[in-house]
C-alpha atoms as a PDB file:
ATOM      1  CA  UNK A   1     224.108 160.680 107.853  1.00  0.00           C
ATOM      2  CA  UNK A   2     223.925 162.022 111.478  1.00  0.00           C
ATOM      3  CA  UNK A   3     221.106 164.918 109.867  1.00  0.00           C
ATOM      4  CA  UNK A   4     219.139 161.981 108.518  1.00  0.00           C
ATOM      5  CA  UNK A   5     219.301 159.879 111.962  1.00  0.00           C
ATOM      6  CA  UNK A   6     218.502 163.471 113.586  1.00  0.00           C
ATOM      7  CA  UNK A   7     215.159 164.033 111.441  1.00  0.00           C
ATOM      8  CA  UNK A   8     214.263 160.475 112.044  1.00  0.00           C
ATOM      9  CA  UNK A   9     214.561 161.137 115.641  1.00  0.00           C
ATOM     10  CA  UNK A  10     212.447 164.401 115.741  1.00  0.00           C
ATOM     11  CA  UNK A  11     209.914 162.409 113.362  1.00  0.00           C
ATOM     12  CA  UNK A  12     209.708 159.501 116.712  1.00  0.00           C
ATOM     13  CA  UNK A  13     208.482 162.658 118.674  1.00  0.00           C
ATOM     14  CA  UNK A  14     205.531 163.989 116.268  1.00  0.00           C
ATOM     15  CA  UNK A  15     203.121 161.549 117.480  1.00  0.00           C
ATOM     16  CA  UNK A  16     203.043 162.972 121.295  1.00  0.00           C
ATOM     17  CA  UNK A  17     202.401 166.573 119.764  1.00  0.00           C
ATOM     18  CA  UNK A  18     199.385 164.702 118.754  1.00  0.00           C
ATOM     19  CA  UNK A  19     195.633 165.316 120.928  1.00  0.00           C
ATOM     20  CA  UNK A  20     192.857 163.312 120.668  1.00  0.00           C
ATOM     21  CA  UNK A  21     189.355 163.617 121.112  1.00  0.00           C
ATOM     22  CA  UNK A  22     187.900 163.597 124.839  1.00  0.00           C
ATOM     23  CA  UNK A  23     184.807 162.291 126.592  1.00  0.00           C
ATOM     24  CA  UNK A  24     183.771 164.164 129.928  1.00  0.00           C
ATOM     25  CA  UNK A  25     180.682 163.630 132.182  1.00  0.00           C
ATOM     26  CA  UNK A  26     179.033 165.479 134.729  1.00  0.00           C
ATOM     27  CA  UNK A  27     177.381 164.059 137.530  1.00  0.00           C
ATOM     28  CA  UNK A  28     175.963 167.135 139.464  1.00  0.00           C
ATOM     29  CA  UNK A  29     174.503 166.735 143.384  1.00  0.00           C
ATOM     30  CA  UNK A  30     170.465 167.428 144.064  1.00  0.00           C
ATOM     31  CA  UNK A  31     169.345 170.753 144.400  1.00  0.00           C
ATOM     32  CA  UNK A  32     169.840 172.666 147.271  1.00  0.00           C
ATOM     33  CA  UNK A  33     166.485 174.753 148.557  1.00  0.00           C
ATOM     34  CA  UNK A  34     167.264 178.335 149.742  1.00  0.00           C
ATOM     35  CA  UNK A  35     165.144 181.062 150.108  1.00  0.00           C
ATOM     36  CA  UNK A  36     162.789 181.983 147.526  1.00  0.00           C
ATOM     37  CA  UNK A  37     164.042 179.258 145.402  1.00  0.00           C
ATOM     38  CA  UNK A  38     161.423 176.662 144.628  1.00  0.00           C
ATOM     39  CA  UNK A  39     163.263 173.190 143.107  1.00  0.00           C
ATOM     40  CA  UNK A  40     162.203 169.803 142.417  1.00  0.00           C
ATOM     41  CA  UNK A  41     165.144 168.355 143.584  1.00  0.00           C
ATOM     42  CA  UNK A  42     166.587 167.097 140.671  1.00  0.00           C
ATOM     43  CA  UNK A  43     170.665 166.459 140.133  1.00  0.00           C
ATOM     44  CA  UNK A  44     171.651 167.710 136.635  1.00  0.00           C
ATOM     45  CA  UNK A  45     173.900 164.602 135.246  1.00  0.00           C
ATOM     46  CA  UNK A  46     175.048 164.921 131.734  1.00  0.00           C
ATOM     47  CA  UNK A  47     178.246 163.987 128.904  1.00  0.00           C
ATOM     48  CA  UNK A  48     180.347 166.575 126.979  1.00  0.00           C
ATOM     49  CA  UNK A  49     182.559 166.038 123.862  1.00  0.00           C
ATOM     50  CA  UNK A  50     185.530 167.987 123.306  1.00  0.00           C
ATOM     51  CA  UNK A  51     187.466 167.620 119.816  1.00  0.00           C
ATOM     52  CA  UNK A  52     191.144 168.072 119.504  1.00  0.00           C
ATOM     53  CA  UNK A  53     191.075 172.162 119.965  1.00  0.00           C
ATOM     54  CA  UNK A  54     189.268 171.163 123.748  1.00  0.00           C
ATOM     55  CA  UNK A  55     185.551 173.260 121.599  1.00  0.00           C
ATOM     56  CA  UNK A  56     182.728 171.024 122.392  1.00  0.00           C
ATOM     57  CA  UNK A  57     181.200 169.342 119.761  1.00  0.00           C
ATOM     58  CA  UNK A  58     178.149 167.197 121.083  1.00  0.00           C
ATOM     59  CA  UNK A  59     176.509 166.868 124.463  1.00  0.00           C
ATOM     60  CA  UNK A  60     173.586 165.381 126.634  1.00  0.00           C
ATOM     61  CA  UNK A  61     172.625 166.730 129.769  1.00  0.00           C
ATOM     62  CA  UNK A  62     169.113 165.650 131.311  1.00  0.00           C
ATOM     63  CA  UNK A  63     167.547 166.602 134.646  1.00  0.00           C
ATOM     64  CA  UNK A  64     164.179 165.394 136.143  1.00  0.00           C
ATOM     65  CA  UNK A  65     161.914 162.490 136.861  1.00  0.00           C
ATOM     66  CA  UNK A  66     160.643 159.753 134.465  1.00  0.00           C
ATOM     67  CA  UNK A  67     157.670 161.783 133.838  1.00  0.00           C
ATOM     68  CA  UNK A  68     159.336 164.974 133.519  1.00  0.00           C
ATOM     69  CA  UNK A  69     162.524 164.978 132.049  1.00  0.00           C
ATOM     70  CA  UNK A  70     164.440 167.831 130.241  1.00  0.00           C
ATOM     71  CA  UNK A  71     166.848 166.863 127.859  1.00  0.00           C
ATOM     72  CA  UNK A  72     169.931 169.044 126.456  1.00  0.00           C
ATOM     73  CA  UNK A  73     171.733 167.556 123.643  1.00  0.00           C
ATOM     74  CA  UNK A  74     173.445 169.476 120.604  1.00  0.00           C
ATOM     75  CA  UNK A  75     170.678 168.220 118.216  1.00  0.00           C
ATOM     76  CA  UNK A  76     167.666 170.170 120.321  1.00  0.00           C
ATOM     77  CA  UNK A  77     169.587 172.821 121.942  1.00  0.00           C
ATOM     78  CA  UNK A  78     172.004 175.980 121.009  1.00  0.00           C
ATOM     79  CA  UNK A  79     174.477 177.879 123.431  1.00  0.00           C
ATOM     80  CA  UNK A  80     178.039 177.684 124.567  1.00  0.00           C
ATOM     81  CA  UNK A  81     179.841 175.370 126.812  1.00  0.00           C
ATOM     82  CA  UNK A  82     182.829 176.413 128.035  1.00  0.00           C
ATOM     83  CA  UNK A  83     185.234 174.114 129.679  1.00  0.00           C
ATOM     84  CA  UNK A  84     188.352 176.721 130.453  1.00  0.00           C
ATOM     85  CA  UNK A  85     185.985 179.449 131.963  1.00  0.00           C
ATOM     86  CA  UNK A  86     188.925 180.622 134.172  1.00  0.00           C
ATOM     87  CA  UNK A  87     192.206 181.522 131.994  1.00  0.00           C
ATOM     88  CA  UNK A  88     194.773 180.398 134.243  1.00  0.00           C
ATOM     89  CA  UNK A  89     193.252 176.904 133.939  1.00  0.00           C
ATOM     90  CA  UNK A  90     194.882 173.815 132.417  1.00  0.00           C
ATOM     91  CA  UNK A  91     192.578 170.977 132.535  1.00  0.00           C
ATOM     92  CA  UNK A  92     188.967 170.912 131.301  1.00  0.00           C
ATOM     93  CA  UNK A  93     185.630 171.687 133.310  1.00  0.00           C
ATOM     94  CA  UNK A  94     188.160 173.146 136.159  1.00  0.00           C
ATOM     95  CA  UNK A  95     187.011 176.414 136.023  1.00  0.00           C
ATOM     96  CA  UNK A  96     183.328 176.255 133.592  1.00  0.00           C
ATOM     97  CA  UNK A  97     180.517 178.123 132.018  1.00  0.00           C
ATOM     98  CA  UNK A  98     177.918 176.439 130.292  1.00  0.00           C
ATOM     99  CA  UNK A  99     174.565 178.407 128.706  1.00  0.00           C
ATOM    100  CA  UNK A 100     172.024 176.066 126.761  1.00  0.00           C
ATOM    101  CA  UNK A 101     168.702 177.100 125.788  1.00  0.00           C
ATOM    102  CA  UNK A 102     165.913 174.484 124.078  1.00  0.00           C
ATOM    103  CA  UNK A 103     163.562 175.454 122.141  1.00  0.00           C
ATOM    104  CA  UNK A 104     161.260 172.750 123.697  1.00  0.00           C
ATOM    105  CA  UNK A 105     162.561 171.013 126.797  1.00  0.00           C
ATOM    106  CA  UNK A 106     160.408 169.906 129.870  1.00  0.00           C
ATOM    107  CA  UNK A 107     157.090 167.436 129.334  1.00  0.00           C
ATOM    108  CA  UNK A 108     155.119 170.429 129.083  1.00  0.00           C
ATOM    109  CA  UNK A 109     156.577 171.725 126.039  1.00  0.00           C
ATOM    110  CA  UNK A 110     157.933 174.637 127.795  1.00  0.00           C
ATOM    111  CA  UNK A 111     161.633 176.255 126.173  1.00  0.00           C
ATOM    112  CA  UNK A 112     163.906 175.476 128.769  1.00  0.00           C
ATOM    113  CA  UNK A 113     167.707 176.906 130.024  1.00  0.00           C
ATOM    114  CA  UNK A 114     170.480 175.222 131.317  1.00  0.00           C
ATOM    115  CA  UNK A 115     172.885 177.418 133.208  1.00  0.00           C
ATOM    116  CA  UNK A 116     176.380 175.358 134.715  1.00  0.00           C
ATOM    117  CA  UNK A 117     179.348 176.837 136.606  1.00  0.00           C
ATOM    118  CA  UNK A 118     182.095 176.029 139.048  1.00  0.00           C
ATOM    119  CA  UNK A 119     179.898 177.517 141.361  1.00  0.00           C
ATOM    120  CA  UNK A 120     175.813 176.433 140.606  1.00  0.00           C
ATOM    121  CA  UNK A 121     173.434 174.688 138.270  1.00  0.00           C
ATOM    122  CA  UNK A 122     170.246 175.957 137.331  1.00  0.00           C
ATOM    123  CA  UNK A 123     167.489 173.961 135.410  1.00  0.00           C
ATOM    124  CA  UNK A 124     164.694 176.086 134.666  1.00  0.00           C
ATOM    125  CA  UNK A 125     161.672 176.792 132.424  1.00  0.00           C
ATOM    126  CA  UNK A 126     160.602 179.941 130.638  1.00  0.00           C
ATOM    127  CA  UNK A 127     157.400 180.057 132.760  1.00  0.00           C
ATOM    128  CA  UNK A 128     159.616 180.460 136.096  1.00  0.00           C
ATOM    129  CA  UNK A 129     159.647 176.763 137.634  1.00  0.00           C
ATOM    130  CA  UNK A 130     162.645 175.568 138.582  1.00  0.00           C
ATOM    131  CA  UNK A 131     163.566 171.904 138.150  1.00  0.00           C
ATOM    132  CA  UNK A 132     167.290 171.516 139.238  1.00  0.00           C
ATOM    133  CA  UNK A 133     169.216 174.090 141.481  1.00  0.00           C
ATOM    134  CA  UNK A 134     172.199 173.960 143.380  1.00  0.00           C
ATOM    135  CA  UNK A 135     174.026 176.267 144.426  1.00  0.00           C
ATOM    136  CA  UNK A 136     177.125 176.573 145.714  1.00  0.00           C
ATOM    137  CA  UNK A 137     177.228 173.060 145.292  1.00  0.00           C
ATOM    138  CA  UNK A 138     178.612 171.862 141.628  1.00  0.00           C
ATOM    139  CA  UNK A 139     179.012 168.533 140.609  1.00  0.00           C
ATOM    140  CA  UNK A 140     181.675 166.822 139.152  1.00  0.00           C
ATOM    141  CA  UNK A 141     183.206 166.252 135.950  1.00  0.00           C
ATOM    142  CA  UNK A 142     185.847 163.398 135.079  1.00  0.00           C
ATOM    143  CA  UNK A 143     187.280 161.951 132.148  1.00  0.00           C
ATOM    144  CA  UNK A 144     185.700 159.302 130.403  1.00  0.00           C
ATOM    145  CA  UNK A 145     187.532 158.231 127.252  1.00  0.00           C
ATOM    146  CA  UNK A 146     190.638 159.747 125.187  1.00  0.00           C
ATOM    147  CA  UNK A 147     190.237 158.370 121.704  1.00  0.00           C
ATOM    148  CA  UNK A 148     194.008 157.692 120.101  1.00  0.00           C
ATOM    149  CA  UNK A 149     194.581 159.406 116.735  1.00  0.00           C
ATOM    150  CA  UNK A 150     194.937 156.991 114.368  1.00  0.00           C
ATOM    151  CA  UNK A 151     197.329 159.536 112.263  1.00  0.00           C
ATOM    152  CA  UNK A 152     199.526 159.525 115.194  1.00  0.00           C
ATOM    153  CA  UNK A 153     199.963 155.477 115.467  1.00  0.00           C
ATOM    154  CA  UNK A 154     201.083 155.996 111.611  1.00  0.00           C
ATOM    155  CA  UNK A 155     203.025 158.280 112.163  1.00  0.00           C
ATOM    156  CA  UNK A 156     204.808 156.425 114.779  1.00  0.00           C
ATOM    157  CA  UNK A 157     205.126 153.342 112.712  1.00  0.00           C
ATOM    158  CA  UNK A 158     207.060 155.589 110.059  1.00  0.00           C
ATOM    159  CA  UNK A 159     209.178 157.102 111.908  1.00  0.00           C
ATOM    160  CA  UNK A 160     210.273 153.519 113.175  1.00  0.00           C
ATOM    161  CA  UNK A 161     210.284 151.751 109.888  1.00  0.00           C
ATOM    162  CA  UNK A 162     212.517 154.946 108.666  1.00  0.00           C
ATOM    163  CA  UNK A 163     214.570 155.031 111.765  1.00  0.00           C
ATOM    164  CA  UNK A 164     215.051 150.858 110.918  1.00  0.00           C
ATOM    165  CA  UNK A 165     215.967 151.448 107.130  1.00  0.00           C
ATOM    166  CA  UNK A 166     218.817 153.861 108.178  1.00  0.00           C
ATOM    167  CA  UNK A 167     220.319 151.388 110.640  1.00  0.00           C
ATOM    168  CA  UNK A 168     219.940 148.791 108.288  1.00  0.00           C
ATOM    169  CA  UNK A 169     221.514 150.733 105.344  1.00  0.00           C
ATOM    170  CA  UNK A 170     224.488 151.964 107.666  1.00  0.00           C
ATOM    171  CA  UNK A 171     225.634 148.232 108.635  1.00  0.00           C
ATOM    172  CA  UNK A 172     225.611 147.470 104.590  1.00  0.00           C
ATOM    173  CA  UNK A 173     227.890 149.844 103.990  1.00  0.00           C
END
């Protein structure tokens, strides 16, 4: 009896072991000018999500004007996004790396690269113009939405209903 009461214990616990899927977005600032640099001035703003193993499955980053924007998405675009760039870190887009390349991305049809760290963004174009650059100056990410496995919720309502039928069965006897 007190082994069954045990498992249905451990069983009420399975559910926070659970992880759900996560919805992050980026807001970055406007480019900062230095130097040689030549920017338009554009803030990189974009969303990332991250399945259950924190590996980004789909994102949408644009930068730009009206006229000339460049989007990023995981239909047009290949690369990696990193959100744990730093090993020591616990939470997602702490420490990150991200590396996108389009094959066709500003209004001129021009290929275009996405580079995103901790510590810079760069928007630029194969044919050298720059349209979003800051650096030293990141943006920031924050958590949108944490969808609830639905396994988990079932899980819960077992372990309950089985945790229930033992107390119920124990008074009987």
């Amino acid at each position: 009896m007190i082994k069954r009461l045990a498992l249905i214990v451990a069983m009420l616990f399975i559910p926070a072991l659970a992880k759900s899927d996560s919805v992050w977005t980026y807001q970055g600032n406007v480019a900062s000018f230095g130097g040689f640099i030549e920017s338009e001035g554009y803030a990189l703003s974009g969303t990332v999500l991250l399945n259950n193993n924190d590996q980004a499955v789909a994102w949408n980053f644009t930068t730009g004007t009206p006229g000339n924007t460049v989007f990023f998405t995981n239909f047009n675009s290949t690369g990696t996004i990193n959100p744990f760039a730093s090993s020591g870190s616990q939470v997602p887009f702490t420490f990150w790396n991200i590396n996108l390349v389009t094959a066709t991305g500003d209004i001129d049809g021009d290929a275009a690269v996405l580079e995103s760290s901790n510590a810079f963004d760069d928007v630029s174009d194969f044919n050298g113009g720059y349209l979003a650059f800051a650096l030293g100056n990141p943006g920031v990410w924050s958590e949108v939405v944490s969808t609830p496995e639905p396994g988990a919720l079932l899980l819960l309502g077992a372990g309950i209903a089985a945790l229930a039928l033992t107390i119920s069965q124990k008074f009987r006897a």
